[in-house]
N, C-alpha and C. Protein backbone atom coordinates (compact mmCIF):
# COMPACT_ATOMS: atom_id res chain seq x y z
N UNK A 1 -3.62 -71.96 57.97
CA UNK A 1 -4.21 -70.72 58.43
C UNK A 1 -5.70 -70.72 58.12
N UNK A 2 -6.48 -70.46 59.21
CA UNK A 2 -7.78 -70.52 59.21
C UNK A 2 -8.36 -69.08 58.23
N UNK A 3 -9.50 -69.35 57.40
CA UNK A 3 -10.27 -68.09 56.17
C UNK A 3 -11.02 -67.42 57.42
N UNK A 4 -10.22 -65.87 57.41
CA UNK A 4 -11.39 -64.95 58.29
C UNK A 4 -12.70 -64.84 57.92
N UNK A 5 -13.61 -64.37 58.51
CA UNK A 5 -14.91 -64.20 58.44
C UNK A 5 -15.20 -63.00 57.74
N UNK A 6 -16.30 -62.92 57.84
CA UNK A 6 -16.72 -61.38 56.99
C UNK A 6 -16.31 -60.53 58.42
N UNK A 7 -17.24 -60.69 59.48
CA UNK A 7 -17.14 -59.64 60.52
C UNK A 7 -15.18 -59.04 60.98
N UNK A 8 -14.15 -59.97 60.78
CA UNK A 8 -13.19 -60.33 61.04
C UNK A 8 -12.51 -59.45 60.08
N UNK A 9 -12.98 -59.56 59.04
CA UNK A 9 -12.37 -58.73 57.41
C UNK A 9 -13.12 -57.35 57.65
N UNK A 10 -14.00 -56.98 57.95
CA UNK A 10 -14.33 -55.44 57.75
C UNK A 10 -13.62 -54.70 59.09
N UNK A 11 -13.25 -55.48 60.43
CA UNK A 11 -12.65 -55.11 61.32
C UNK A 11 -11.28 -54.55 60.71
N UNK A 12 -10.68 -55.43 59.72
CA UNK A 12 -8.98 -54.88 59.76
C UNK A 12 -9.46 -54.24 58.74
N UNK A 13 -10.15 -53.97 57.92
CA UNK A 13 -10.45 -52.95 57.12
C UNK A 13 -11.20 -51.61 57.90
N UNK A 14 -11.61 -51.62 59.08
CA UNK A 14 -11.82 -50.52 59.67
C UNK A 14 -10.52 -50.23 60.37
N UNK A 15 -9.41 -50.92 60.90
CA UNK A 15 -8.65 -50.96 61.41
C UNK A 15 -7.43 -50.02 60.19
N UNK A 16 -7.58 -50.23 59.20
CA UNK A 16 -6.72 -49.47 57.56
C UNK A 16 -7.26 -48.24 57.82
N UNK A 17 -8.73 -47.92 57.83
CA UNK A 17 -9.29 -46.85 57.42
C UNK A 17 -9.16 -45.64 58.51
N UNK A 18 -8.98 -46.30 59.89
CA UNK A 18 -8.59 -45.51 60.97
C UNK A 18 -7.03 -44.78 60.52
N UNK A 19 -6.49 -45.77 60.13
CA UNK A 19 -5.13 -45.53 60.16
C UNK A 19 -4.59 -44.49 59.09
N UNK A 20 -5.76 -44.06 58.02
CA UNK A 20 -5.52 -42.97 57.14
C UNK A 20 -5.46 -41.75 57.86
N UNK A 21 -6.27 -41.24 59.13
CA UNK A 21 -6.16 -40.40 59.40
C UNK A 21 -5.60 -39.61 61.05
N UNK A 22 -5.44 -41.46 61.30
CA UNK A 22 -3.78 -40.78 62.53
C UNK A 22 -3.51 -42.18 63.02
N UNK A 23 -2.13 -41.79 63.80
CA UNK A 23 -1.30 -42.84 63.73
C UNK A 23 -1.20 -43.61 65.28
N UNK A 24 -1.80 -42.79 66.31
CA UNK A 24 -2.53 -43.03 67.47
C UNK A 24 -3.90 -42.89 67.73
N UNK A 25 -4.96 -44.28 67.18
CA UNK A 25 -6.28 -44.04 67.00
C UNK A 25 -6.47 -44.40 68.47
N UNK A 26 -7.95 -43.61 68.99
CA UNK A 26 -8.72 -43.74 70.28
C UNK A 26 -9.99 -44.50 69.64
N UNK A 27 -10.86 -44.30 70.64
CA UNK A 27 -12.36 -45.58 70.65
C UNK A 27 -13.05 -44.54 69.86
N UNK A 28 -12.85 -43.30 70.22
CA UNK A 28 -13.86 -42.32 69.47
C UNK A 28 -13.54 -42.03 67.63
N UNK A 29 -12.21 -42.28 68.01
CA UNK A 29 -11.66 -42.82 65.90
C UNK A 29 -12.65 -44.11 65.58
N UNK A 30 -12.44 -44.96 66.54
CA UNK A 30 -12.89 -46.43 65.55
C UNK A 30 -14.51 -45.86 65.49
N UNK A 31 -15.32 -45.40 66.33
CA UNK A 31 -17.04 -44.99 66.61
C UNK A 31 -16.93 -44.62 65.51
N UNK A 32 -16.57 -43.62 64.76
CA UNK A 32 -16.62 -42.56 63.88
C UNK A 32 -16.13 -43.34 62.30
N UNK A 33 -15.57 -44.37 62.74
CA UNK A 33 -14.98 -44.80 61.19
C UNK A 33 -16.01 -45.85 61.18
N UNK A 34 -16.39 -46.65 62.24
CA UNK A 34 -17.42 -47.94 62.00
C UNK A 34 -18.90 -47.12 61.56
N UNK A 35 -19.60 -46.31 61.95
CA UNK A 35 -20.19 -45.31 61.46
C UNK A 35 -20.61 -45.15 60.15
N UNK A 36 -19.28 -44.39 59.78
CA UNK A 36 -19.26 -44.39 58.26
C UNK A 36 -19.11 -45.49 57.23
N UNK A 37 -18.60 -46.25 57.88
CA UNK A 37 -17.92 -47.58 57.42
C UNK A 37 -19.56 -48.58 56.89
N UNK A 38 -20.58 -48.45 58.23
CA UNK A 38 -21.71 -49.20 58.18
C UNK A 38 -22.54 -48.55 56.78
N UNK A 39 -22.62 -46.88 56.72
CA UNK A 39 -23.49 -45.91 55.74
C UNK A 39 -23.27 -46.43 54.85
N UNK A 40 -21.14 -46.51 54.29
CA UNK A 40 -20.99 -47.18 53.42
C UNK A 40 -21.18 -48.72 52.65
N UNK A 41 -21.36 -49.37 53.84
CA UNK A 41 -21.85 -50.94 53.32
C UNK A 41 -22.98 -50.92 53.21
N UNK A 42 -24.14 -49.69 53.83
CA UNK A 42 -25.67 -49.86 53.65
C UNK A 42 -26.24 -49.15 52.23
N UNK A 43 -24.83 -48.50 51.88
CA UNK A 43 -25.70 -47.26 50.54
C UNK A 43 -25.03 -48.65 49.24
N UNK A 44 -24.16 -49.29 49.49
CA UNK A 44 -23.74 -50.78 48.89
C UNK A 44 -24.85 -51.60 48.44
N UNK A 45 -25.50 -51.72 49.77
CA UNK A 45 -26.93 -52.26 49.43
C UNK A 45 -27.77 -51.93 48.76
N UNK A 46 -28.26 -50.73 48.84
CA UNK A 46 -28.98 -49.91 48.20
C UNK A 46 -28.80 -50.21 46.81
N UNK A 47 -27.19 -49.32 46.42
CA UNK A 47 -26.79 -49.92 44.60
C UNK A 47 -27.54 -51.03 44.03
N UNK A 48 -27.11 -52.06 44.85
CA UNK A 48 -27.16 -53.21 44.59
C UNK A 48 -28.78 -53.64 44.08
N UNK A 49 -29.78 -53.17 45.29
CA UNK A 49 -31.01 -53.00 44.79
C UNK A 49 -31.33 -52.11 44.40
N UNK A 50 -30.94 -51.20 43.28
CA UNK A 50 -31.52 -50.29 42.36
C UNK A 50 -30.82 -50.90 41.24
N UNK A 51 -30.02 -51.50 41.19
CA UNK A 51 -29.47 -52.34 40.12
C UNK A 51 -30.56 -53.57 39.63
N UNK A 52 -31.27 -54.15 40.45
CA UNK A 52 -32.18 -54.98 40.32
C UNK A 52 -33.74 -54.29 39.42
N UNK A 53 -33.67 -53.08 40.23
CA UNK A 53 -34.96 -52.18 40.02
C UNK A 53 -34.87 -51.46 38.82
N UNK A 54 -33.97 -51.16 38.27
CA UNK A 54 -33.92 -50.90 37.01
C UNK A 54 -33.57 -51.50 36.02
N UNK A 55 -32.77 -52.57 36.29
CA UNK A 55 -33.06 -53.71 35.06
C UNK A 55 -33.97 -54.64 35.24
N UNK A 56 -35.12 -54.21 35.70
CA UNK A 56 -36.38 -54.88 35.62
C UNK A 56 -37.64 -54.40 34.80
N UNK A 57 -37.89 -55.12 33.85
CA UNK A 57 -38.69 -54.47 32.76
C UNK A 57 -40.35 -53.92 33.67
N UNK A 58 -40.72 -54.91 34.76
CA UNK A 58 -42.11 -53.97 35.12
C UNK A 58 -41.81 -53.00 36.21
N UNK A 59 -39.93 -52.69 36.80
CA UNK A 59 -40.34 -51.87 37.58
C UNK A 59 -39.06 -50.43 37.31
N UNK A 60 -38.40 -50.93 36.04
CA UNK A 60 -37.33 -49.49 35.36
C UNK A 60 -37.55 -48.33 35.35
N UNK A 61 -39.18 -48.18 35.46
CA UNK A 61 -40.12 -46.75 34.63
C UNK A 61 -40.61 -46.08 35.90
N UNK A 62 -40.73 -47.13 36.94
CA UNK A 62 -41.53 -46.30 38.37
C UNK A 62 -40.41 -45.14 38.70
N UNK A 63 -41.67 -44.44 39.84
CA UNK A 63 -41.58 -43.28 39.90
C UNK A 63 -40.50 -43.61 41.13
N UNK A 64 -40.83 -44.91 42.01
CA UNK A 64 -40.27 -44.93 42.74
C UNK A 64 -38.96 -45.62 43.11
N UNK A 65 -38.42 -45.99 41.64
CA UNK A 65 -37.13 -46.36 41.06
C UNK A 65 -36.06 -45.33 40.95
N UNK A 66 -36.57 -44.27 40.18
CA UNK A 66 -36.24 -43.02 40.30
C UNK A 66 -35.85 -41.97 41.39
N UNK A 67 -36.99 -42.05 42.47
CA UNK A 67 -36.42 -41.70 43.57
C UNK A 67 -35.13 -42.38 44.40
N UNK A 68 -35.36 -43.95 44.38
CA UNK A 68 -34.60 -44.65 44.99
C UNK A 68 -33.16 -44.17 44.38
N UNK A 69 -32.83 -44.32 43.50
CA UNK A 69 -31.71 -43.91 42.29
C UNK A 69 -31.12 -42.27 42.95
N UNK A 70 -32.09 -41.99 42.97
CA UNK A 70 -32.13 -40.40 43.60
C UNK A 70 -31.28 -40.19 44.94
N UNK A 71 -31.84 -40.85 46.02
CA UNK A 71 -31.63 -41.23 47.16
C UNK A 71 -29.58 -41.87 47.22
N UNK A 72 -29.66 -42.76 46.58
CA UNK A 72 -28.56 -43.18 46.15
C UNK A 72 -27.34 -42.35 45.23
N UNK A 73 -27.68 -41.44 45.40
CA UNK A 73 -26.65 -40.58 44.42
C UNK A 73 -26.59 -39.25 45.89
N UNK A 74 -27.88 -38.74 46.13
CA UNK A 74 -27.47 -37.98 47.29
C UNK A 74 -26.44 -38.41 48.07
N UNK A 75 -27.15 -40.28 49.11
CA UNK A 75 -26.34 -40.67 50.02
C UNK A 75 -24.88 -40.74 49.27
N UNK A 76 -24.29 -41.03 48.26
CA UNK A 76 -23.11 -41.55 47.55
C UNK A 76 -22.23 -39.96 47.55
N UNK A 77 -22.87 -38.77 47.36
CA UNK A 77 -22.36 -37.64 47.77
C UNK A 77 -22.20 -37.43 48.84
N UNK A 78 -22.51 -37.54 49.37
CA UNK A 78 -22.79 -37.31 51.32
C UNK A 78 -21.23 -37.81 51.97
N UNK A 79 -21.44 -39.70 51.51
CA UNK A 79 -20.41 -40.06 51.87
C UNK A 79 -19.16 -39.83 51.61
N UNK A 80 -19.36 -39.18 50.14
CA UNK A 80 -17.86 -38.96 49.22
C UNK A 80 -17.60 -37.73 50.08
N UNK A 81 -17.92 -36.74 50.39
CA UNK A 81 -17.76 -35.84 51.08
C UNK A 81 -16.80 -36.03 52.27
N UNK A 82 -17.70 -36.91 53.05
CA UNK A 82 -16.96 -37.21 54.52
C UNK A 82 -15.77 -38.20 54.63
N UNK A 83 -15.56 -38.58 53.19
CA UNK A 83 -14.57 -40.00 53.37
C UNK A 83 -13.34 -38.86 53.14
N UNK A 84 -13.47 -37.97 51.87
CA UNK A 84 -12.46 -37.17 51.78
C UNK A 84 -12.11 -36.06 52.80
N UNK A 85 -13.15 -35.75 53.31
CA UNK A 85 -12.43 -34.87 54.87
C UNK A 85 -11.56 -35.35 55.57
N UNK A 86 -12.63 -36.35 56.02
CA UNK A 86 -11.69 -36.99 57.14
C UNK A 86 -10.48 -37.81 56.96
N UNK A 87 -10.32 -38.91 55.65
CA UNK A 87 -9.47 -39.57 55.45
C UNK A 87 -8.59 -39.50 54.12
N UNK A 88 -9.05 -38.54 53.30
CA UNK A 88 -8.57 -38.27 52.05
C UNK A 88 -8.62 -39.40 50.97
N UNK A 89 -9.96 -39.65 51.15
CA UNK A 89 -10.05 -40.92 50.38
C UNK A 89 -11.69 -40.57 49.62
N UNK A 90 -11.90 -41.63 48.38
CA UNK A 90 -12.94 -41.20 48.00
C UNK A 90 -13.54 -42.33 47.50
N UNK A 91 -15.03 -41.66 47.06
CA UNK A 91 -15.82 -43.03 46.99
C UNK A 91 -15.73 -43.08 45.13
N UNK A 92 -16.00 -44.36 44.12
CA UNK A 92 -15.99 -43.76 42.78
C UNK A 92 -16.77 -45.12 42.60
N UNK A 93 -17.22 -45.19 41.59
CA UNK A 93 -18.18 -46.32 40.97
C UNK A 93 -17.40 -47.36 40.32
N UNK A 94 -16.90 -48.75 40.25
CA UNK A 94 -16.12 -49.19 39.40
C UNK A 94 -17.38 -50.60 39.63
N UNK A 95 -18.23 -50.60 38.63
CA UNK A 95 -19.15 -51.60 38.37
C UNK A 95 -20.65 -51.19 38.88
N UNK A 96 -21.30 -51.74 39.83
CA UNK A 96 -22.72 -51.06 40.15
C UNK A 96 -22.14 -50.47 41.58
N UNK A 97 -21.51 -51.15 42.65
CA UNK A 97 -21.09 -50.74 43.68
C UNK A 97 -20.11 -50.12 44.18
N UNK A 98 -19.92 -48.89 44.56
CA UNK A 98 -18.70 -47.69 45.37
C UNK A 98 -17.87 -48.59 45.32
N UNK A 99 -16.54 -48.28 45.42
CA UNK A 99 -15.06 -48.25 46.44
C UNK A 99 -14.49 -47.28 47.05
N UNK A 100 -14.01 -47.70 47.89
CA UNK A 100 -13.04 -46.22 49.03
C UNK A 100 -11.52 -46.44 47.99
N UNK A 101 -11.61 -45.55 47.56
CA UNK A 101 -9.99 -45.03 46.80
C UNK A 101 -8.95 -44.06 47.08
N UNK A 102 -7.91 -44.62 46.65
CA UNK A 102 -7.25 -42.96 46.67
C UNK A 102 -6.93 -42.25 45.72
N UNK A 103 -7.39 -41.34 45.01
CA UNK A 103 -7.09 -40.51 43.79
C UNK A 103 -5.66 -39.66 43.77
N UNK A 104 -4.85 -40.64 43.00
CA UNK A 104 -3.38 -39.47 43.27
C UNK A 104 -3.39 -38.99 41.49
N UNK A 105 -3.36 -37.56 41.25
CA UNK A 105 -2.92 -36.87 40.14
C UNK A 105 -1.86 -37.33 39.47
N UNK A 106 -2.07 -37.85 38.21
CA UNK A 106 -0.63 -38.31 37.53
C UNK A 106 -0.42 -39.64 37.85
N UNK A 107 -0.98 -39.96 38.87
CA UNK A 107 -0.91 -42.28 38.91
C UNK A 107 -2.10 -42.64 38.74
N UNK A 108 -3.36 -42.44 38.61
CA UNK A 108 -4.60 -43.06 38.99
C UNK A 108 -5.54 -43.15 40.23
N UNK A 109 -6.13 -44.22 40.38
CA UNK A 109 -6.63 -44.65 41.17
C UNK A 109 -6.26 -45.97 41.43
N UNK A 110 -6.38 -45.90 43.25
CA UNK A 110 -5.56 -47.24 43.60
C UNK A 110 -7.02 -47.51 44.66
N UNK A 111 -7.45 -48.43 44.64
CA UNK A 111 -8.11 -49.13 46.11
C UNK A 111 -7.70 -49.27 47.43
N UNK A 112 -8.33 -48.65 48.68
CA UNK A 112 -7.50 -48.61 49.81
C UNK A 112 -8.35 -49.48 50.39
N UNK A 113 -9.67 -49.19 50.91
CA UNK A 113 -10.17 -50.15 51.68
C UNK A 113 -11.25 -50.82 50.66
N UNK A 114 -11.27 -52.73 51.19
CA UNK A 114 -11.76 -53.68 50.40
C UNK A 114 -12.91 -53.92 51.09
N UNK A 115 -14.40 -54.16 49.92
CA UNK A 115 -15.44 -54.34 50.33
C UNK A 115 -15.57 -55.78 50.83
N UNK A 116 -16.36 -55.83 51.39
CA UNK A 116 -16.87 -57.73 52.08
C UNK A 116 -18.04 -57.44 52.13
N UNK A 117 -18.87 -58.12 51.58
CA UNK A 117 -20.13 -58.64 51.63
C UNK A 117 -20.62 -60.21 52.32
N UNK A 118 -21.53 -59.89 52.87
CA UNK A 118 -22.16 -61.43 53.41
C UNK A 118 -22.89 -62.08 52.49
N UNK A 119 -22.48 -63.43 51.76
CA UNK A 119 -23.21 -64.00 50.85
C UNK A 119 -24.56 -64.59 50.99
């Protein structure tokens, strides 16, 4: 069996994430989940470089580290917002970068949809 690709892996992972919130998805489900789906792999990025920017001794203290950080906590609300409307799922921090979870009362947290990054 041939190793899917990245583009190949975030497809059936948009393909999961549709499927949280009905069981006959249209083109205007997948628009709306690839969408969010992209915010979420781009505010990923972001983490990722404010993770750099603040464990960097000449640039931890800028003003514009801070904002960035800033920026990144808005967008990270924004999304947590819309993941739980629409799909009852949420975003939570487990290292520098989000996951889409599901928070059940009394079991934990379980991981629903898996990140892929392009190396």
């Amino acid at each position: 069996m041939r190793k899917l690709t990245i583009a190949e892996l975030r497809r059936r992972e948009l393909a999961k994430l549709v499927a949280f919130k009905t069981e006959s998805p249209t083109d205007e489900d997948f628009r709306e989940a690839r969408k969010l789906m992209n915010s979420f792999y781009r505010l990923c990025g972001l983490a990722e470089t404010n993770l750099y920017l603040s464990n960097e001794e000449r640039t931890c203290n800028l003003k514009s580290t801070k904002r960035s950080e800033e920026r990144e906590h808005a967008w990270w609300e924004r999304l947590d917002k819309m993941f739980h409307e629409l799909y009852g799922l949420n975003l939570v921090y487990c290292g520098y970068a989000p996951s889409i979870v599901k928070v059940t009362p009394g079991h934990g947290v379980s991981e629903k949809i898996q990140r892929h990054f392009y190396q």
